[in-house]
Protein backbone atom coordinates (compact mmCIF):
# COMPACT_ATOMS: atom_id res chain seq x y z
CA UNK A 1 -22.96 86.49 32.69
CA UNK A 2 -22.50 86.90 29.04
CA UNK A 3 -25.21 84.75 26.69
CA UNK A 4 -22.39 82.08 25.44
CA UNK A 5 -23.01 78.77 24.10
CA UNK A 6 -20.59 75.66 24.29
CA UNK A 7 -19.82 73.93 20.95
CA UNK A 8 -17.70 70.27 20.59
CA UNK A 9 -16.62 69.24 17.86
CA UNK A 10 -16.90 65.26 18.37
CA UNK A 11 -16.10 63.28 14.94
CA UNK A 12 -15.78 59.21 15.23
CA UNK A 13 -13.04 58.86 12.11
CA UNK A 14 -9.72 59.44 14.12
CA UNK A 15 -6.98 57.82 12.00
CA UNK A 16 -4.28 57.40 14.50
CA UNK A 17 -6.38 56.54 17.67
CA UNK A 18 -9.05 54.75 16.60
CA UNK A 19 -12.69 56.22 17.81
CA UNK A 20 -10.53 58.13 20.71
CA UNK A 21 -13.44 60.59 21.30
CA UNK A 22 -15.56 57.51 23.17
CA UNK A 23 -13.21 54.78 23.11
CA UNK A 24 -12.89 53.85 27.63
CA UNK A 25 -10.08 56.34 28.70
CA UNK A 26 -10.34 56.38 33.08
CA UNK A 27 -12.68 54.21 34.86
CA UNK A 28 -14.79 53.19 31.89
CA UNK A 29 -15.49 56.80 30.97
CA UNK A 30 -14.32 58.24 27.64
CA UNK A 31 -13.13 61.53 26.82
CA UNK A 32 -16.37 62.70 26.29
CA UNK A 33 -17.34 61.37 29.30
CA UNK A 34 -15.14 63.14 31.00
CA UNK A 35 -15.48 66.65 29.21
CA UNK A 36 -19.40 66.37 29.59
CA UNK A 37 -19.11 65.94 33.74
CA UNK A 38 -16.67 68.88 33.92
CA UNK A 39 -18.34 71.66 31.79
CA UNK A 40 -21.94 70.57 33.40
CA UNK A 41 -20.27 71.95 36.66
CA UNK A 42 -20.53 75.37 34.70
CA UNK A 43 -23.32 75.11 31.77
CA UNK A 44 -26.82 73.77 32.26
CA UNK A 45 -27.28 71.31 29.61
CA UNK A 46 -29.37 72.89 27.20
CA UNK A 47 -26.25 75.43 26.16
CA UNK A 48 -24.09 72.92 25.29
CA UNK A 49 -23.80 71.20 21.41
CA UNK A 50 -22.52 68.44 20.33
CA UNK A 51 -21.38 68.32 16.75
CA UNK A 52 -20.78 64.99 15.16
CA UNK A 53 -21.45 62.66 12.00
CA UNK A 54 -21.99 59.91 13.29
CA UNK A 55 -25.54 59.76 14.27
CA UNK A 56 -25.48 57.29 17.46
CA UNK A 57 -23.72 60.22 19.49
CA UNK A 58 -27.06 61.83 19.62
CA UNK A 59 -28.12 59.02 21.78
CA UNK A 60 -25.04 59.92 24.18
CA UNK A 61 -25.69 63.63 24.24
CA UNK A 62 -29.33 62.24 25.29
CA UNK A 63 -27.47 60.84 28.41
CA UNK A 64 -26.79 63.99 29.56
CA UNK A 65 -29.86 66.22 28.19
CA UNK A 66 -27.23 68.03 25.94
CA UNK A 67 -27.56 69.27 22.39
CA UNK A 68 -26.79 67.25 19.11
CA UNK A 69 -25.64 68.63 16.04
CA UNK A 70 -25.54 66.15 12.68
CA UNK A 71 -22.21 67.14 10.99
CA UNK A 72 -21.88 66.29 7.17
CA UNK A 73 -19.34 63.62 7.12
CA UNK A 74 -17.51 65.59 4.35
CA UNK A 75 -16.84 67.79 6.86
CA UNK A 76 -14.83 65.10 9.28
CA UNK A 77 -11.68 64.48 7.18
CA UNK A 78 -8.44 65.92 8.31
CA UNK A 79 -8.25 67.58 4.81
CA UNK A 80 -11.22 69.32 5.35
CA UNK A 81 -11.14 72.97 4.96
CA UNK A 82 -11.12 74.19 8.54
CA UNK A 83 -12.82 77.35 8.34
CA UNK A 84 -15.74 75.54 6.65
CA UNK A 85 -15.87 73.06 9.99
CA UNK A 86 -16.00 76.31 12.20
CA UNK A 87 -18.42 77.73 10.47
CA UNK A 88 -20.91 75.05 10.00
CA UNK A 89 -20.24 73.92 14.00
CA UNK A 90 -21.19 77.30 15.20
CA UNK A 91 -23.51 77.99 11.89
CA UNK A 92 -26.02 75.52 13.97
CA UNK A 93 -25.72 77.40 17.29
CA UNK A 94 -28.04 80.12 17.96
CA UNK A 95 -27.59 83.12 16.30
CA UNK A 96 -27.83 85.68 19.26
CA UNK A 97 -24.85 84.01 21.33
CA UNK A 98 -21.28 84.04 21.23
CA UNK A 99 -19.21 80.45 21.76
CA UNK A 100 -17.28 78.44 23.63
CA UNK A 101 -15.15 75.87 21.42
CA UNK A 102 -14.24 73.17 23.74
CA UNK A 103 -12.15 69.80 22.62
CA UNK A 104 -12.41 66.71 24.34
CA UNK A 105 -8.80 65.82 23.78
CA UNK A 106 -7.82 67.82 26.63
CA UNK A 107 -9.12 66.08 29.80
CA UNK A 108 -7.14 67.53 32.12
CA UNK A 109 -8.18 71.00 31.52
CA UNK A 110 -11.36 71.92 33.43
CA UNK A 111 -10.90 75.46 34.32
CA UNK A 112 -14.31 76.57 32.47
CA UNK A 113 -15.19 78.65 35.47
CA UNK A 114 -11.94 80.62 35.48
CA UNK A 115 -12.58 80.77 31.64
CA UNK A 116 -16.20 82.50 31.95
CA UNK A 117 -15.05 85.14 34.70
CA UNK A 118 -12.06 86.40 32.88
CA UNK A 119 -14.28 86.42 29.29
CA UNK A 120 -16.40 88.97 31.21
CA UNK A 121 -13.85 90.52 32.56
CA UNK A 122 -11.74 91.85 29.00
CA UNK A 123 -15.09 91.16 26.78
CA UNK A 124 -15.54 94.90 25.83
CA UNK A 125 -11.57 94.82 24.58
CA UNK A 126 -11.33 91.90 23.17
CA UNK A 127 -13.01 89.13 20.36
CA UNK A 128 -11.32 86.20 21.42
CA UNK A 129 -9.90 83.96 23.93
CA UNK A 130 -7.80 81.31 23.82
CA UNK A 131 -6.16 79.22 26.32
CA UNK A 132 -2.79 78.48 26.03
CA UNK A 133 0.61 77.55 27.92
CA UNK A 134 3.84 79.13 28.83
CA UNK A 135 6.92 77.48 26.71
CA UNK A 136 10.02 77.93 29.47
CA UNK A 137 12.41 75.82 27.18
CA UNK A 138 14.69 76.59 24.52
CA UNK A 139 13.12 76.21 21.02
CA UNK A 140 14.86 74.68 17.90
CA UNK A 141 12.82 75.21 13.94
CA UNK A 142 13.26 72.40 11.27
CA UNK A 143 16.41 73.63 10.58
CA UNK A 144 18.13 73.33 14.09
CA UNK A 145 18.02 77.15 14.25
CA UNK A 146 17.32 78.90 17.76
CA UNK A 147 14.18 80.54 17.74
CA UNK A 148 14.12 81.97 21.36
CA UNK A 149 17.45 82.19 22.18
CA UNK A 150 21.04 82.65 20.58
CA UNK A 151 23.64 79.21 20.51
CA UNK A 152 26.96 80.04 22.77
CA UNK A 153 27.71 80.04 26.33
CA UNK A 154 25.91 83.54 26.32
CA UNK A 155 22.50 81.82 25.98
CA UNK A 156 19.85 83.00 28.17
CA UNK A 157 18.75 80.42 31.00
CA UNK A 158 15.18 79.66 30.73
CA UNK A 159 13.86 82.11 32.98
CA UNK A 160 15.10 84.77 31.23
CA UNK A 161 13.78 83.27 27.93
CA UNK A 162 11.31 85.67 26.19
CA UNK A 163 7.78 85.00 26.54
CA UNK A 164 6.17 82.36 24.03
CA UNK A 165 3.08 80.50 24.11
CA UNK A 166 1.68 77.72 23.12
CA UNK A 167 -2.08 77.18 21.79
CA UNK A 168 -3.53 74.41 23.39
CA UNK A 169 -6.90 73.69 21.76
CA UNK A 170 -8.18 73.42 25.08
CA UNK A 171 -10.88 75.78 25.28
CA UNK A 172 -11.80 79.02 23.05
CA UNK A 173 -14.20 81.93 23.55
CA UNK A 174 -15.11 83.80 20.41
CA UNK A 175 -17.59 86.66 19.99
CA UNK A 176 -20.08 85.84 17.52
CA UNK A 177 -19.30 88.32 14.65
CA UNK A 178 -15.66 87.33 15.09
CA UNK A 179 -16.29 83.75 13.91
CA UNK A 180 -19.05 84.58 11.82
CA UNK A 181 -15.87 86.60 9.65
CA UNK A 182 -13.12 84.76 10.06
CA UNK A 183 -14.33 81.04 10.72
CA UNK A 184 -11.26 80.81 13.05
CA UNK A 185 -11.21 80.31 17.01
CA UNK A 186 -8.86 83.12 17.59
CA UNK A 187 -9.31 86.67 16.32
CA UNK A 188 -7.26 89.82 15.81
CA UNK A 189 -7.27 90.86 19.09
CA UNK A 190 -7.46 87.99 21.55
CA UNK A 191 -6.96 87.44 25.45
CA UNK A 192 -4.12 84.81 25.83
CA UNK A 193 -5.94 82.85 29.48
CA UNK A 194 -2.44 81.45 30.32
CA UNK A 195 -3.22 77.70 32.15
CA UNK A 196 -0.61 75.94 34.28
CA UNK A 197 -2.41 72.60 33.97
CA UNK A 198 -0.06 69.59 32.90
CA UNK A 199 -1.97 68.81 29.80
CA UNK A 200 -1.67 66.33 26.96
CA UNK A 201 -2.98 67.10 23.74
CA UNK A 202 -4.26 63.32 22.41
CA UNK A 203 -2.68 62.60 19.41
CA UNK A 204 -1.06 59.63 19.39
CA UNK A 205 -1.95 56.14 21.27
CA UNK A 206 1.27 57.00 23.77
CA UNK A 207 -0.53 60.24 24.56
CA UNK A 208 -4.07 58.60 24.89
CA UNK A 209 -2.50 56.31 27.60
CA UNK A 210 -0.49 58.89 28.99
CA UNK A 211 -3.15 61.51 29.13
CA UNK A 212 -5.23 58.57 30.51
CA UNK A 213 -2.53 58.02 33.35
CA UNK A 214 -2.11 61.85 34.67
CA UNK A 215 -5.92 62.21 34.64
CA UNK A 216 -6.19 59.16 37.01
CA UNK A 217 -3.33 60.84 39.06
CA UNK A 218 -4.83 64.08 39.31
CA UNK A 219 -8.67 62.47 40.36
CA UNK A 220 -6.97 60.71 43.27
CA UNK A 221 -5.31 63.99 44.24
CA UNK A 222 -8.58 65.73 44.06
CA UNK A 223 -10.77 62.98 46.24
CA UNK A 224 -7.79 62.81 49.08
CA UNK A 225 -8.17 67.02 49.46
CA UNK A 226 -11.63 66.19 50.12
């Protein structure tokens, strides 16, 4: 298995849902919570950092014997220069390893295993990794134009759409000199890890409860097959 190293990205300031990194989302867990209990089932603690600025999340990461990374607050802002975040997340990690960028706002992705053995598999032609999601519908621009597909009655149905993708923030794996360069999650020559998970990326307090109600859906699923 390749040396790799988890990084999070936690910040507390969310504007539009209000601390929605650790505020309860199923069962009284947040979405840390939940993120922490599914990558443990594939990382022993010690490879996996937390970076935040607010300093009481230490005391969480303690919970699980996981690593805690003090983020400059300057550095939490949604105006914040991204590349500057990336770098100073993965800046803290150690040097020899590449990373795994995992978001919390994604609890119903959990495929980290599938993840890892497919990063081994294309590492030597590859620098990146990202996992993203089929788009099967028709796709409008600002301006009402088509972007996959012509208006008419000659438009194609949607399985004969051409292939797009979506990035889903879900999970990244970068080689270290790639993000050491660029500062970015995805390089010049990545490996799209297609996912056919129903996931919600938490933006909005409709997704948060929405996420919150497929997740619930999904765990009862799981404990029945048991």
């Amino acid at each position: 298995m390749r040396n790799i190293k988890v990084a999070i990205p936690l910040k507390t300031n969310s504007s539009r849902v209000p601390n929605k990194n650790l505020r309860p989302f199923s069962g009284g867990l947040s979405l840390f919570d939940v993120k922490m209990s599914q990558l443990l089932r594939s990382f022993r603690p010690e490879d996996i950092y937390v970076s935040s600025e607010d300093e009481s999340v230490g005391g969480l990461c303690g919970r699980y014997g996981v690593n805690f990374l003090l983020r400059d607050v300057s550095l939490t802002p949604n105006d914040a220069p991204w590349t500057d975040v990336v770098r100073d997340v993965v800046g803290n990690l150690p040097s020899e390893s590449d990373v795994m960028w995992v978001q919390v706002t994604q609890p119903l992705f959990k495929d980290f295993d599938g993840v890892l053995n497919k990063w081994n598999e294309v590492y030597d032609g590859v620098d990146s990794l990202a996992v993203v999601r089929r788009i099967s519908h028709h796709v409008l621009d600002e301006r009402a134009h088509p972007v996959n597909f012509e208006f008419g009655y000659w438009h194609k149905i949607s399985q004969e759409l051409p292939t797009l993708y979506e990035v889903t923030w879900a999970c990244f794996c970068m080689k270290r000199a790639m993000v050491d360069a660029t500062g970015y999650q995805i390089g010049r020559r990545p490996f799209l890890y297609e996912t056919d998970a129903h996931l919600v990326d938490i933006d909005t307090v409709q997704d948060f409860e929405v996420a919150g109600i497929l997740y619930d859906h999904y765990s009862r699923m799981a404990s029945r097959e048991k």
